[in-house]
C-alpha atoms as a PDB file:
ATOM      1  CA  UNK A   1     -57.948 107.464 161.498  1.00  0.00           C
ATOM      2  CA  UNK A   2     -59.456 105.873 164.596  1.00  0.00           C
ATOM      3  CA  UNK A   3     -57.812 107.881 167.717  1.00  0.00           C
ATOM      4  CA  UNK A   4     -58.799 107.251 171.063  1.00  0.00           C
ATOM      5  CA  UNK A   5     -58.646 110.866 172.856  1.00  0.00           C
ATOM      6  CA  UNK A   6     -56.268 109.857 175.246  1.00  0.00           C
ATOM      7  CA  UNK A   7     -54.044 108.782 172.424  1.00  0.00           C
ATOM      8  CA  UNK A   8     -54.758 111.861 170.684  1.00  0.00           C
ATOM      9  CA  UNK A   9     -52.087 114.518 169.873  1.00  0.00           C
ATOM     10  CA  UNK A  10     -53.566 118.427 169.009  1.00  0.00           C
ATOM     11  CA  UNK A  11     -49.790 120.297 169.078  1.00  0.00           C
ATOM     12  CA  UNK A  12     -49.161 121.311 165.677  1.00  0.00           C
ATOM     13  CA  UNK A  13     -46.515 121.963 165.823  1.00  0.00           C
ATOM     14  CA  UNK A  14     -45.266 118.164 168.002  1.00  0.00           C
ATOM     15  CA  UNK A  15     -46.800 116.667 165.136  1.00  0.00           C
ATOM     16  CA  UNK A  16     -44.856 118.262 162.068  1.00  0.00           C
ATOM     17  CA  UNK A  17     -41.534 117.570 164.350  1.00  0.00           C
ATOM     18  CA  UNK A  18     -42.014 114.412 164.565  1.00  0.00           C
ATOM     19  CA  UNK A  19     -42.858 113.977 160.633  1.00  0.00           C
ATOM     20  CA  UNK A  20     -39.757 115.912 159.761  1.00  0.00           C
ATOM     21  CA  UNK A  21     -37.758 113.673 161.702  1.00  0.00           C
ATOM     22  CA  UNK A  22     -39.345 110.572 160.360  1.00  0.00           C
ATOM     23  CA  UNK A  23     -39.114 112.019 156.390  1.00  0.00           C
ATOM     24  CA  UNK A  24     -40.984 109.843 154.877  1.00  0.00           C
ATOM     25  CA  UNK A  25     -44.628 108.547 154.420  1.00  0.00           C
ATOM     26  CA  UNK A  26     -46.857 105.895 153.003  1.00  0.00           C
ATOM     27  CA  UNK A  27     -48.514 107.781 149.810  1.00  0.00           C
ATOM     28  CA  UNK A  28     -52.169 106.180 149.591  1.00  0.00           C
ATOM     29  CA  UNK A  29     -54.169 107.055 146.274  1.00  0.00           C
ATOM     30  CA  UNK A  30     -57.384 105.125 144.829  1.00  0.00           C
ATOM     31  CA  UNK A  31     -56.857 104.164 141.206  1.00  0.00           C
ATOM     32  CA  UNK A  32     -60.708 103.487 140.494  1.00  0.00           C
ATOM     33  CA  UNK A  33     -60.186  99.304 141.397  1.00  0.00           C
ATOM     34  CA  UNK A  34     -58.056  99.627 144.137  1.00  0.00           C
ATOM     35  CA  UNK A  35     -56.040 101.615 147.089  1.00  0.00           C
ATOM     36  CA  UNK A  36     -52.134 102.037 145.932  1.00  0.00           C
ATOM     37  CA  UNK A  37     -49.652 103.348 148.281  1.00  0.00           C
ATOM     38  CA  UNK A  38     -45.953 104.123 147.708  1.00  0.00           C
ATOM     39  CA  UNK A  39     -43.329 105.191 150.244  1.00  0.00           C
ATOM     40  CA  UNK A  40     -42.018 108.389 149.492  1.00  0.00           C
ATOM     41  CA  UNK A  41     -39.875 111.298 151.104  1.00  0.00           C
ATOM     42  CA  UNK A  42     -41.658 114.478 152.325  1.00  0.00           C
ATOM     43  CA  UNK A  43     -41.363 117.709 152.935  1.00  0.00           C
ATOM     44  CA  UNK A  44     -44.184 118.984 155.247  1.00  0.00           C
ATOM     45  CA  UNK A  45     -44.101 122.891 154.182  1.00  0.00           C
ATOM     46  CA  UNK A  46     -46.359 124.768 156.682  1.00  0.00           C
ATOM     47  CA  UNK A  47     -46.080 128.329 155.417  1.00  0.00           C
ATOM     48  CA  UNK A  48     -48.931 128.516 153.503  1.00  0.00           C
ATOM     49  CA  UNK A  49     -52.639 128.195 154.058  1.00  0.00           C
ATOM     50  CA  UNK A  50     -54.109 126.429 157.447  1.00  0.00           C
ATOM     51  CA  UNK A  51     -52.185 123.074 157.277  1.00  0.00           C
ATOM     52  CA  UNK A  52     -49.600 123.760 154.763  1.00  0.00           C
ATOM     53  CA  UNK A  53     -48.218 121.118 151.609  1.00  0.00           C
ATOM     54  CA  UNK A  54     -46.677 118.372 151.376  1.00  0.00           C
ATOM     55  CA  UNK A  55     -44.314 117.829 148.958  1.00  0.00           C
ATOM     56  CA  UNK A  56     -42.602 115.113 147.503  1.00  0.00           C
ATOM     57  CA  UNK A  57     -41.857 112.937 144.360  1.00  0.00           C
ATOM     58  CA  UNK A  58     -42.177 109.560 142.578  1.00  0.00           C
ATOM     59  CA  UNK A  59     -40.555 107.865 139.815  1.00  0.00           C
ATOM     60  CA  UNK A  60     -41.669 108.427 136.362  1.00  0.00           C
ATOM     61  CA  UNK A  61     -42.439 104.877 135.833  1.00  0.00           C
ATOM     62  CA  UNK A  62     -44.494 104.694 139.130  1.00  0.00           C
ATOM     63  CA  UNK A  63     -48.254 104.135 137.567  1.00  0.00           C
ATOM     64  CA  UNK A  64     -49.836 105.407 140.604  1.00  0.00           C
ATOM     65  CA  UNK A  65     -49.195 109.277 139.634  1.00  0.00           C
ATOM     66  CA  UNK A  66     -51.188 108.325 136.508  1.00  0.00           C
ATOM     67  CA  UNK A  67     -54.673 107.951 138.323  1.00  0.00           C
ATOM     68  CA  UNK A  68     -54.080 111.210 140.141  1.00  0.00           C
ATOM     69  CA  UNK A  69     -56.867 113.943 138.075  1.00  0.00           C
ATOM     70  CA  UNK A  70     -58.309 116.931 139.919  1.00  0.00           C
ATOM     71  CA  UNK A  71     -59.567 117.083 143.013  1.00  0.00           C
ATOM     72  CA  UNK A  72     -58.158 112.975 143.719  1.00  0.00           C
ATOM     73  CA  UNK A  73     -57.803 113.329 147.263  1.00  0.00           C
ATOM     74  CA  UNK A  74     -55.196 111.411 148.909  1.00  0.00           C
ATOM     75  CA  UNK A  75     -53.250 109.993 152.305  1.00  0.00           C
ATOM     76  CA  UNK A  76     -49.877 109.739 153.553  1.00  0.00           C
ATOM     77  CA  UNK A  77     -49.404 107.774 156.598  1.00  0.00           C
ATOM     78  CA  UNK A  78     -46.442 108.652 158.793  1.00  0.00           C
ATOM     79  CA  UNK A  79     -45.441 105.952 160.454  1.00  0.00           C
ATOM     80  CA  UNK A  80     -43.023 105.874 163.755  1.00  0.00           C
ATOM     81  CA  UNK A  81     -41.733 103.676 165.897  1.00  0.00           C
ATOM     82  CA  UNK A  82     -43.830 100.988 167.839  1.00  0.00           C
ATOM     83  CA  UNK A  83     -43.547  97.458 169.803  1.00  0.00           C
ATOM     84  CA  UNK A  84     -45.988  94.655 171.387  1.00  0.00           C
ATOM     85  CA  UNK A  85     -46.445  95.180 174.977  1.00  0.00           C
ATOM     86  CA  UNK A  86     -46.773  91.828 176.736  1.00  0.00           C
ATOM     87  CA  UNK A  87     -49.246  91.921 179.560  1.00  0.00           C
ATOM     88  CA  UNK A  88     -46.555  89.987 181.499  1.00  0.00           C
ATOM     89  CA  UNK A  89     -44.562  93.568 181.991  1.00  0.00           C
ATOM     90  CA  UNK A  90     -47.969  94.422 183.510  1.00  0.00           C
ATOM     91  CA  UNK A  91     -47.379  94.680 188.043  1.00  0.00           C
ATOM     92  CA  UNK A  92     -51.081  94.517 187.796  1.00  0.00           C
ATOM     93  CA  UNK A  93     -51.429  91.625 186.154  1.00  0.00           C
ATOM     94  CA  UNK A  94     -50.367  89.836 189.057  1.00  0.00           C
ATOM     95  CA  UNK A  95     -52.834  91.612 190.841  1.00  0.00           C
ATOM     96  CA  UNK A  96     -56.240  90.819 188.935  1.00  0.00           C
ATOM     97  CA  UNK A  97     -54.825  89.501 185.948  1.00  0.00           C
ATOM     98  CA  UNK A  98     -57.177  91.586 183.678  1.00  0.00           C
ATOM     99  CA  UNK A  99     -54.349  92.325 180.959  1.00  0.00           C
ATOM    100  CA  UNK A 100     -54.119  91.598 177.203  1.00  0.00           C
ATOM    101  CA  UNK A 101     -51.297  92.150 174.849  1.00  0.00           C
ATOM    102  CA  UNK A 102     -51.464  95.408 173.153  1.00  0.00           C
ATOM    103  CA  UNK A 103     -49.592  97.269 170.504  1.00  0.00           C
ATOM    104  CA  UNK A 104     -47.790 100.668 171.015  1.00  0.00           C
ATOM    105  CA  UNK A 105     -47.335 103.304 167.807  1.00  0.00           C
ATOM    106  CA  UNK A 106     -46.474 106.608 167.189  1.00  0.00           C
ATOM    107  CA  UNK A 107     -48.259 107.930 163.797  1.00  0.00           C
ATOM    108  CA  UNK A 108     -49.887 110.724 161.726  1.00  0.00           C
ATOM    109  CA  UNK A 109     -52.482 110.758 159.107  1.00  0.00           C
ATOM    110  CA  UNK A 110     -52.422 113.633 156.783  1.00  0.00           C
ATOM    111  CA  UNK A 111     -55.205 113.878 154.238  1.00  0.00           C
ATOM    112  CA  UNK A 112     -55.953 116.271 151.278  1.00  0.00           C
ATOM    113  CA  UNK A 113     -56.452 117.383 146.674  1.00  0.00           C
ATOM    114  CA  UNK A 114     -52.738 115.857 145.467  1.00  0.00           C
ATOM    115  CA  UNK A 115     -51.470 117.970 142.088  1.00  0.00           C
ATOM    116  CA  UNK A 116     -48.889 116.295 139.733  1.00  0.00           C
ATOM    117  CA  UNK A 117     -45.889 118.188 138.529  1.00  0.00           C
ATOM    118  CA  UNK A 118     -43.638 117.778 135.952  1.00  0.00           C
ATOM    119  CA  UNK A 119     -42.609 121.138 135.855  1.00  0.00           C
ATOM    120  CA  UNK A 120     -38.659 120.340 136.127  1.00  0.00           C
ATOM    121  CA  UNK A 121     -38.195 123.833 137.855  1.00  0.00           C
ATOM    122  CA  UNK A 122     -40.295 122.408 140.243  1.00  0.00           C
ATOM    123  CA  UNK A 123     -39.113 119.276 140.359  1.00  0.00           C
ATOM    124  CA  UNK A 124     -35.824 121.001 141.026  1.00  0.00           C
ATOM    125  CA  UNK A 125     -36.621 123.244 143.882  1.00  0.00           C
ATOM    126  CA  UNK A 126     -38.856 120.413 145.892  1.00  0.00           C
ATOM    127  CA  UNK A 127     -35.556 117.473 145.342  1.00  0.00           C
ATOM    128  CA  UNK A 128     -33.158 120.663 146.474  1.00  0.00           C
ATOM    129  CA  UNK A 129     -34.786 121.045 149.414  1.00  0.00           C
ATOM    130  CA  UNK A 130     -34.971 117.360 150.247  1.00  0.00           C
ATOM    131  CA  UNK A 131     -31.494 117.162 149.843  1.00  0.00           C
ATOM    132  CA  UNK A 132     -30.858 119.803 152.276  1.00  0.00           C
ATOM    133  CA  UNK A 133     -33.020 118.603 154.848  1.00  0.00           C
ATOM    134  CA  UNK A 134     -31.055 115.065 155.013  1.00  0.00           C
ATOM    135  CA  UNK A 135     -27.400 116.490 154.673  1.00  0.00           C
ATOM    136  CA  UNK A 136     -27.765 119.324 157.134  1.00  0.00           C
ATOM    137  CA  UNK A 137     -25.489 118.422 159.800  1.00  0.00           C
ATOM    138  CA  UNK A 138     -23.151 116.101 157.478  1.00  0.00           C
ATOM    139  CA  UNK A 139     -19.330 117.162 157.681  1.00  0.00           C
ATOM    140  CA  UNK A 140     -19.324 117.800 153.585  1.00  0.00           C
ATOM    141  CA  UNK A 141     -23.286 117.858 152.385  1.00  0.00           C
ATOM    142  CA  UNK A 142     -23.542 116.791 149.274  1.00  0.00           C
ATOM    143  CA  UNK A 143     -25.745 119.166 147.282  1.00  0.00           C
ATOM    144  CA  UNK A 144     -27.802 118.525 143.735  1.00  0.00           C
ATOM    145  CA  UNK A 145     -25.489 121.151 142.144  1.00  0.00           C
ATOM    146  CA  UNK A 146     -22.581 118.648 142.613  1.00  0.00           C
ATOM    147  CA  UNK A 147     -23.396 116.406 139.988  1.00  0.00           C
ATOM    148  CA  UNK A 148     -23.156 117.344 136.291  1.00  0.00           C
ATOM    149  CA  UNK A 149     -26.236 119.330 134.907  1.00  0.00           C
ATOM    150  CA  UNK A 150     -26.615 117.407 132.381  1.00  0.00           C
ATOM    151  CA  UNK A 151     -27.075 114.117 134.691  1.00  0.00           C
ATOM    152  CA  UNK A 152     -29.149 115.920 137.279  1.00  0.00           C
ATOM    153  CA  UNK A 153     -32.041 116.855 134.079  1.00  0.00           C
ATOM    154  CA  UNK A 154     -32.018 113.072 132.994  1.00  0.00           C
ATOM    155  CA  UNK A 155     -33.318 112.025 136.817  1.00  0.00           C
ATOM    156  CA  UNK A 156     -35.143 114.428 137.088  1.00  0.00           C
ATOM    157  CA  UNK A 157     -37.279 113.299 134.216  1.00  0.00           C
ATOM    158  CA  UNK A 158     -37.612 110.029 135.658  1.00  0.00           C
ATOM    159  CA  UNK A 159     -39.900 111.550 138.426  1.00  0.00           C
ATOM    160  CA  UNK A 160     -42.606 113.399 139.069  1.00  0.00           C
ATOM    161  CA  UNK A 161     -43.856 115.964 141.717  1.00  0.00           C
ATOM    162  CA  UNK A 162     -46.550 115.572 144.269  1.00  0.00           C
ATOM    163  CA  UNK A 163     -48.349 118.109 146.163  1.00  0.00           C
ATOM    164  CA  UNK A 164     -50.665 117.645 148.593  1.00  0.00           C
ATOM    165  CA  UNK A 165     -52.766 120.886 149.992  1.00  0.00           C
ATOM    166  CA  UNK A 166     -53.435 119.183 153.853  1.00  0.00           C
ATOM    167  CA  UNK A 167     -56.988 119.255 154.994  1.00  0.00           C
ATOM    168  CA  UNK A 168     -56.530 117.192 158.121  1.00  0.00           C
ATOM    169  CA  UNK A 169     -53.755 115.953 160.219  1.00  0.00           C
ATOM    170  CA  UNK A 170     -54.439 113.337 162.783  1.00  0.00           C
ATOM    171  CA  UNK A 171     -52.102 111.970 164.808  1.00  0.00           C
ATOM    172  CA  UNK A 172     -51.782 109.195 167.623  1.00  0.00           C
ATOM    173  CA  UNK A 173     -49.204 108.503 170.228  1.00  0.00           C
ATOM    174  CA  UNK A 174     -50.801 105.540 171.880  1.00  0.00           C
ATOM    175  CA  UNK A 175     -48.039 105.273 174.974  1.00  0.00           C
ATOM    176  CA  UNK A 176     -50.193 102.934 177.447  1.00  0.00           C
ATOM    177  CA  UNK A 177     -52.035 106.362 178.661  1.00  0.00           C
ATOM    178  CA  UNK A 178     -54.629 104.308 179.640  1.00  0.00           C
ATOM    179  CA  UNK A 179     -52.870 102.116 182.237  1.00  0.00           C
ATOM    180  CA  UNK A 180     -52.037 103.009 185.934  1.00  0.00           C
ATOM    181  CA  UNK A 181     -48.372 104.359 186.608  1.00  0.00           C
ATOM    182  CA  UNK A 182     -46.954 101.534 187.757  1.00  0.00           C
ATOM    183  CA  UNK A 183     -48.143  99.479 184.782  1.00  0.00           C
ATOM    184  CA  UNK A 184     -46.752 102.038 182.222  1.00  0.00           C
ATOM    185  CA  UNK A 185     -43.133 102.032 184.182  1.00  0.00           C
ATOM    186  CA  UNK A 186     -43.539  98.096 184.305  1.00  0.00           C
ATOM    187  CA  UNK A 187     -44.095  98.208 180.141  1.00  0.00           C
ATOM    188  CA  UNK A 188     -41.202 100.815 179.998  1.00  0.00           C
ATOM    189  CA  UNK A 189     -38.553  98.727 181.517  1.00  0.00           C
ATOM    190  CA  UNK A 190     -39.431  95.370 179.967  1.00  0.00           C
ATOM    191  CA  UNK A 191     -39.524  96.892 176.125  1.00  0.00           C
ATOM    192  CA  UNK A 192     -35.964  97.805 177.688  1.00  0.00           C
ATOM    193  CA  UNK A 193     -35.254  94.223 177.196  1.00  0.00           C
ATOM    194  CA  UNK A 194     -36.546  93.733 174.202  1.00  0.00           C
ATOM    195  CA  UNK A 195     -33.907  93.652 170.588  1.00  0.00           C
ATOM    196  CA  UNK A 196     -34.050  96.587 167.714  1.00  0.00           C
ATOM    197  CA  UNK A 197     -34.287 100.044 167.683  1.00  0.00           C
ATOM    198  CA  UNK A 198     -37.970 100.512 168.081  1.00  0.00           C
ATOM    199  CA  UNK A 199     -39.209  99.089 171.218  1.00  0.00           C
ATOM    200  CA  UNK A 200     -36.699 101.414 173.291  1.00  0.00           C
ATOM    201  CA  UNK A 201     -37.600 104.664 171.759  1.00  0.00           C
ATOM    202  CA  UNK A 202     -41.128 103.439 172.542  1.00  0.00           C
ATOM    203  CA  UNK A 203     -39.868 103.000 176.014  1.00  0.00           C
ATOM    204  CA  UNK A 204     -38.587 106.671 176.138  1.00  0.00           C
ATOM    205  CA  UNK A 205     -41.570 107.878 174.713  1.00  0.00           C
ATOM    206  CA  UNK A 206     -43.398 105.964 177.552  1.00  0.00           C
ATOM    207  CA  UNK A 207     -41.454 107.065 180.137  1.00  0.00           C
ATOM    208  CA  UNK A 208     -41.580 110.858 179.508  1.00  0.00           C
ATOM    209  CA  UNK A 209     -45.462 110.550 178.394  1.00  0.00           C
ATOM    210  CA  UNK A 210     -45.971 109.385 181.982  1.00  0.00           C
ATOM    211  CA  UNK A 211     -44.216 112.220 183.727  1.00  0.00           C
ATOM    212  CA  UNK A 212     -46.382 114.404 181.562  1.00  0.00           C
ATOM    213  CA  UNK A 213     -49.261 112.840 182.682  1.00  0.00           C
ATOM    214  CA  UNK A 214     -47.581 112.436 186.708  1.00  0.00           C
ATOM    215  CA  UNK A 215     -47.370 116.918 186.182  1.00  0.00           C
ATOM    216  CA  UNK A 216     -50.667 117.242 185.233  1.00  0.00           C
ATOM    217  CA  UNK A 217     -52.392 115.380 187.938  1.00  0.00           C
ATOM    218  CA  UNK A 218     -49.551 117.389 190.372  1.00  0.00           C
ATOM    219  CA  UNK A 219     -48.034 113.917 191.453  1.00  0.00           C
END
Protein backbone atom coordinates (compact mmCIF):
# COMPACT_ATOMS: atom_id res chain seq x y z
CA UNK A 1 0.00 0.00 0.00
CA UNK A 2 1.23 3.45 -1.01
CA UNK A 3 1.50 5.52 2.47
CA UNK A 4 2.80 8.82 2.57
CA UNK A 5 4.81 9.00 6.08
CA UNK A 6 2.85 11.64 7.34
CA UNK A 7 -0.19 9.54 6.74
CA UNK A 8 1.49 6.69 8.18
CA UNK A 9 0.30 4.92 11.40
CA UNK A 10 3.22 2.53 13.38
CA UNK A 11 0.93 1.91 16.86
CA UNK A 12 0.10 -1.60 16.85
CA UNK A 13 -1.80 -1.68 18.80
CA UNK A 14 -4.18 1.87 17.22
CA UNK A 15 -4.24 -0.17 14.29
CA UNK A 16 -5.83 -3.59 15.54
CA UNK A 17 -8.46 -1.16 17.51
CA UNK A 18 -9.51 0.31 14.87
CA UNK A 19 -9.90 -3.13 12.77
CA UNK A 20 -11.81 -4.65 15.63
CA UNK A 21 -14.13 -1.93 15.58
CA UNK A 22 -14.57 -1.94 11.88
CA UNK A 23 -14.98 -6.15 11.80
CA UNK A 24 -14.78 -6.69 8.61
CA UNK A 25 -12.41 -6.66 5.52
CA UNK A 26 -12.10 -6.92 1.80
CA UNK A 27 -10.52 -10.64 1.33
CA UNK A 28 -8.24 -10.26 -1.92
CA UNK A 29 -6.88 -13.69 -3.40
CA UNK A 30 -5.40 -14.29 -7.09
CA UNK A 31 -7.13 -17.21 -8.77
CA UNK A 32 -4.35 -17.66 -11.57
CA UNK A 33 -6.58 -15.14 -14.26
CA UNK A 34 -7.61 -12.72 -11.97
CA UNK A 35 -7.70 -10.78 -8.36
CA UNK A 36 -11.08 -11.94 -6.36
CA UNK A 37 -12.02 -10.27 -3.24
CA UNK A 38 -14.92 -11.04 -0.87
CA UNK A 39 -16.06 -9.10 2.20
CA UNK A 40 -15.82 -11.05 5.13
CA UNK A 41 -15.88 -10.71 9.07
CA UNK A 42 -12.58 -10.91 11.02
CA UNK A 43 -11.15 -11.65 13.91
CA UNK A 44 -7.62 -10.10 14.18
CA UNK A 45 -6.07 -12.65 16.92
CA UNK A 46 -2.68 -11.17 18.03
CA UNK A 47 -1.51 -13.76 20.53
CA UNK A 48 0.56 -15.64 18.54
CA UNK A 49 3.68 -15.07 16.51
CA UNK A 50 4.86 -11.29 15.49
CA UNK A 51 1.59 -10.05 13.83
CA UNK A 52 -0.85 -12.58 14.89
CA UNK A 53 -4.01 -14.37 12.50
CA UNK A 54 -6.68 -13.45 11.10
CA UNK A 55 -9.49 -15.39 11.11
CA UNK A 56 -12.57 -15.59 9.41
CA UNK A 57 -14.96 -17.58 7.06
CA UNK A 58 -16.71 -17.85 3.66
CA UNK A 59 -19.52 -19.66 2.27
CA UNK A 60 -19.10 -23.07 0.97
CA UNK A 61 -20.26 -22.13 -2.39
CA UNK A 62 -17.85 -19.08 -2.51
CA UNK A 63 -15.28 -20.36 -5.46
CA UNK A 64 -12.64 -18.13 -4.29
CA UNK A 65 -11.56 -20.56 -1.25
CA UNK A 66 -11.03 -23.08 -4.09
CA UNK A 67 -7.84 -21.33 -5.62
CA UNK A 68 -6.37 -20.97 -2.15
CA UNK A 69 -3.17 -24.02 -2.18
CA UNK A 70 -0.11 -23.57 0.00
CA UNK A 71 1.74 -20.82 0.49
CA UNK A 72 -1.25 -18.49 -1.74
CA UNK A 73 -0.58 -15.39 -0.09
CA UNK A 74 -3.33 -13.06 0.34
CA UNK A 75 -4.88 -9.34 1.39
CA UNK A 76 -7.58 -8.03 3.39
CA UNK A 77 -8.22 -4.44 3.12
CA UNK A 78 -9.82 -2.73 6.10
CA UNK A 79 -11.58 -0.10 5.08
CA UNK A 80 -12.91 2.99 7.40
CA UNK A 81 -14.57 5.86 7.08
CA UNK A 82 -13.62 8.69 4.52
CA UNK A 83 -15.10 11.91 2.57
CA UNK A 84 -14.00 14.45 -0.38
CA UNK A 85 -12.54 17.51 0.98
CA UNK A 86 -13.46 20.46 -1.22
CA UNK A 87 -10.67 22.96 -1.51
CA UNK A 88 -13.44 25.57 -0.96
CA UNK A 89 -13.31 24.61 3.06
CA UNK A 90 -9.66 25.59 2.43
CA UNK A 91 -9.01 29.64 4.46
CA UNK A 92 -6.00 29.41 2.29
CA UNK A 93 -7.46 29.07 -0.70
CA UNK A 94 -8.55 32.47 -0.57
CA UNK A 95 -5.20 33.34 0.11
CA UNK A 96 -3.12 31.85 -2.94
CA UNK A 97 -5.64 29.68 -4.22
CA UNK A 98 -3.16 26.71 -4.59
CA UNK A 99 -5.83 23.98 -3.43
CA UNK A 100 -7.23 20.84 -5.13
CA UNK A 101 -9.90 18.52 -3.99
CA UNK A 102 -8.59 15.65 -2.10
CA UNK A 103 -9.90 12.51 -0.54
CA UNK A 104 -9.69 11.64 3.23
CA UNK A 105 -9.55 7.65 4.46
CA UNK A 106 -8.85 5.77 7.29
CA UNK A 107 -7.48 2.10 6.25
CA UNK A 108 -5.24 -0.95 6.88
CA UNK A 109 -3.61 -3.41 4.66
CA UNK A 110 -2.83 -6.70 6.16
CA UNK A 111 -0.93 -9.18 4.04
CA UNK A 112 0.17 -12.87 4.52
CA UNK A 113 0.08 -17.54 3.59
CA UNK A 114 -4.08 -17.95 3.96
CA UNK A 115 -4.92 -21.87 5.15
CA UNK A 116 -8.45 -23.30 4.42
CA UNK A 117 -10.36 -25.11 7.08
CA UNK A 118 -13.06 -27.26 7.09
CA UNK A 119 -12.35 -28.68 10.23
CA UNK A 120 -16.02 -28.03 11.78
CA UNK A 121 -14.36 -27.86 15.33
CA UNK A 122 -12.71 -25.14 13.91
CA UNK A 123 -15.18 -23.74 12.12
CA UNK A 124 -17.00 -23.77 15.43
CA UNK A 125 -14.60 -22.07 17.71
CA UNK A 126 -13.59 -19.14 14.99
CA UNK A 127 -17.92 -18.39 14.26
CA UNK A 128 -18.18 -18.60 18.39
CA UNK A 129 -15.94 -16.09 18.81
CA UNK A 130 -17.35 -13.84 16.11
CA UNK A 131 -20.49 -14.07 17.66
CA UNK A 132 -19.22 -12.90 20.87
CA UNK A 133 -17.37 -10.10 19.65
CA UNK A 134 -20.68 -8.48 17.98
CA UNK A 135 -23.18 -9.30 20.91
CA UNK A 136 -20.96 -8.20 23.75
CA UNK A 137 -22.71 -5.35 25.14
CA UNK A 138 -26.34 -6.50 23.79
CA UNK A 139 -29.03 -6.66 26.70
CA UNK A 140 -29.66 -10.67 25.84
CA UNK A 141 -26.55 -11.87 23.39
CA UNK A 142 -27.55 -14.29 21.38
CA UNK A 143 -25.00 -17.11 21.41
CA UNK A 144 -24.37 -20.13 18.64
CA UNK A 145 -25.44 -22.60 21.38
CA UNK A 146 -29.00 -21.11 21.12
CA UNK A 147 -29.97 -22.62 18.06
CA UNK A 148 -30.58 -26.38 17.69
CA UNK A 149 -27.33 -28.50 17.15
CA UNK A 150 -28.50 -30.05 14.61
CA UNK A 151 -29.15 -26.61 12.56
CA UNK A 152 -25.94 -25.01 13.74
CA UNK A 153 -23.77 -28.37 11.88
CA UNK A 154 -25.84 -27.84 8.57
CA UNK A 155 -24.37 -23.94 8.34
CA UNK A 156 -21.61 -24.70 9.35
CA UNK A 157 -20.99 -26.91 6.38
CA UNK A 158 -21.94 -24.28 4.13
CA UNK A 159 -18.64 -22.41 5.03
CA UNK A 160 -15.31 -22.62 5.26
CA UNK A 161 -12.42 -21.25 7.48
CA UNK A 162 -9.74 -18.81 6.61
CA UNK A 163 -6.57 -18.14 8.27
CA UNK A 164 -4.27 -15.77 7.49
CA UNK A 165 -0.62 -15.84 9.38
CA UNK A 166 0.01 -11.64 8.98
CA UNK A 167 3.32 -10.69 7.54
CA UNK A 168 2.66 -6.99 7.22
CA UNK A 169 0.20 -4.52 8.42
CA UNK A 170 0.12 -1.13 6.87
CA UNK A 171 -2.06 1.32 7.71
CA UNK A 172 -3.01 5.02 6.65
CA UNK A 173 -4.93 7.73 8.34
CA UNK A 174 -4.61 10.41 5.74
CA UNK A 175 -6.38 13.40 8.02
CA UNK A 176 -5.10 16.57 5.88
CA UNK A 177 -1.63 16.26 7.99
CA UNK A 178 -0.18 17.93 5.34
CA UNK A 179 -2.13 21.23 5.42
CA UNK A 180 -1.56 24.26 7.79
CA UNK A 181 -3.88 24.41 11.01
CA UNK A 182 -6.17 26.62 9.94
CA UNK A 183 -6.81 24.71 6.71
CA UNK A 184 -7.36 21.36 8.59
CA UNK A 185 -9.99 23.23 11.15
CA UNK A 186 -11.49 24.92 7.90
CA UNK A 187 -11.92 21.05 6.31
CA UNK A 188 -13.16 19.93 9.83
CA UNK A 189 -16.06 22.21 10.10
CA UNK A 190 -17.27 22.13 6.50
CA UNK A 191 -17.34 18.00 6.36
CA UNK A 192 -19.57 19.13 9.47
CA UNK A 193 -21.99 20.14 6.89
CA UNK A 194 -21.81 17.57 4.82
CA UNK A 195 -24.92 14.35 4.95
CA UNK A 196 -24.05 10.54 6.21
CA UNK A 197 -22.21 9.11 8.77
CA UNK A 198 -18.77 9.21 7.32
CA UNK A 199 -17.68 12.63 6.60
CA UNK A 200 -18.23 13.64 10.44
CA UNK A 201 -16.26 10.91 11.99
CA UNK A 202 -13.68 12.05 9.43
CA UNK A 203 -14.16 15.43 10.91
CA UNK A 204 -13.47 14.08 14.49
CA UNK A 205 -10.69 12.23 13.38
CA UNK A 206 -9.40 15.57 11.87
CA UNK A 207 -9.94 17.53 14.62
CA UNK A 208 -8.16 15.42 17.30
CA UNK A 209 -5.27 14.45 14.64
CA UNK A 210 -4.57 18.19 14.66
CA UNK A 211 -4.31 18.68 18.38
CA UNK A 212 -1.93 15.77 18.22
CA UNK A 213 0.03 17.37 15.85
CA UNK A 214 -0.67 21.25 17.77
CA UNK A 215 1.16 18.96 21.20
CA UNK A 216 3.90 17.90 19.40
CA UNK A 217 5.09 21.10 17.93
CA UNK A 218 4.20 22.56 21.82
CA UNK A 219 1.50 24.99 20.27
Amino acid sequence: MYVPRRFSVDDQDEIAAFVAGTGVADLVTFDGAKPIASLIPIIWDRSEGEHGRLLGHLALANEQWRSVVPGTVALAIVHGPHAYISPSWYPSTYEHGRAVPTWNYVTAHLTGPLTVHRDPAWLRSVVTRLTQVNEAGRARPWQVSDAPPDYVAGHLRAIVGVEMAVATVEASYKLSQNRGVRDQEGAAQGLRDEPGAGPAVIADLMAASARSQAAESGG
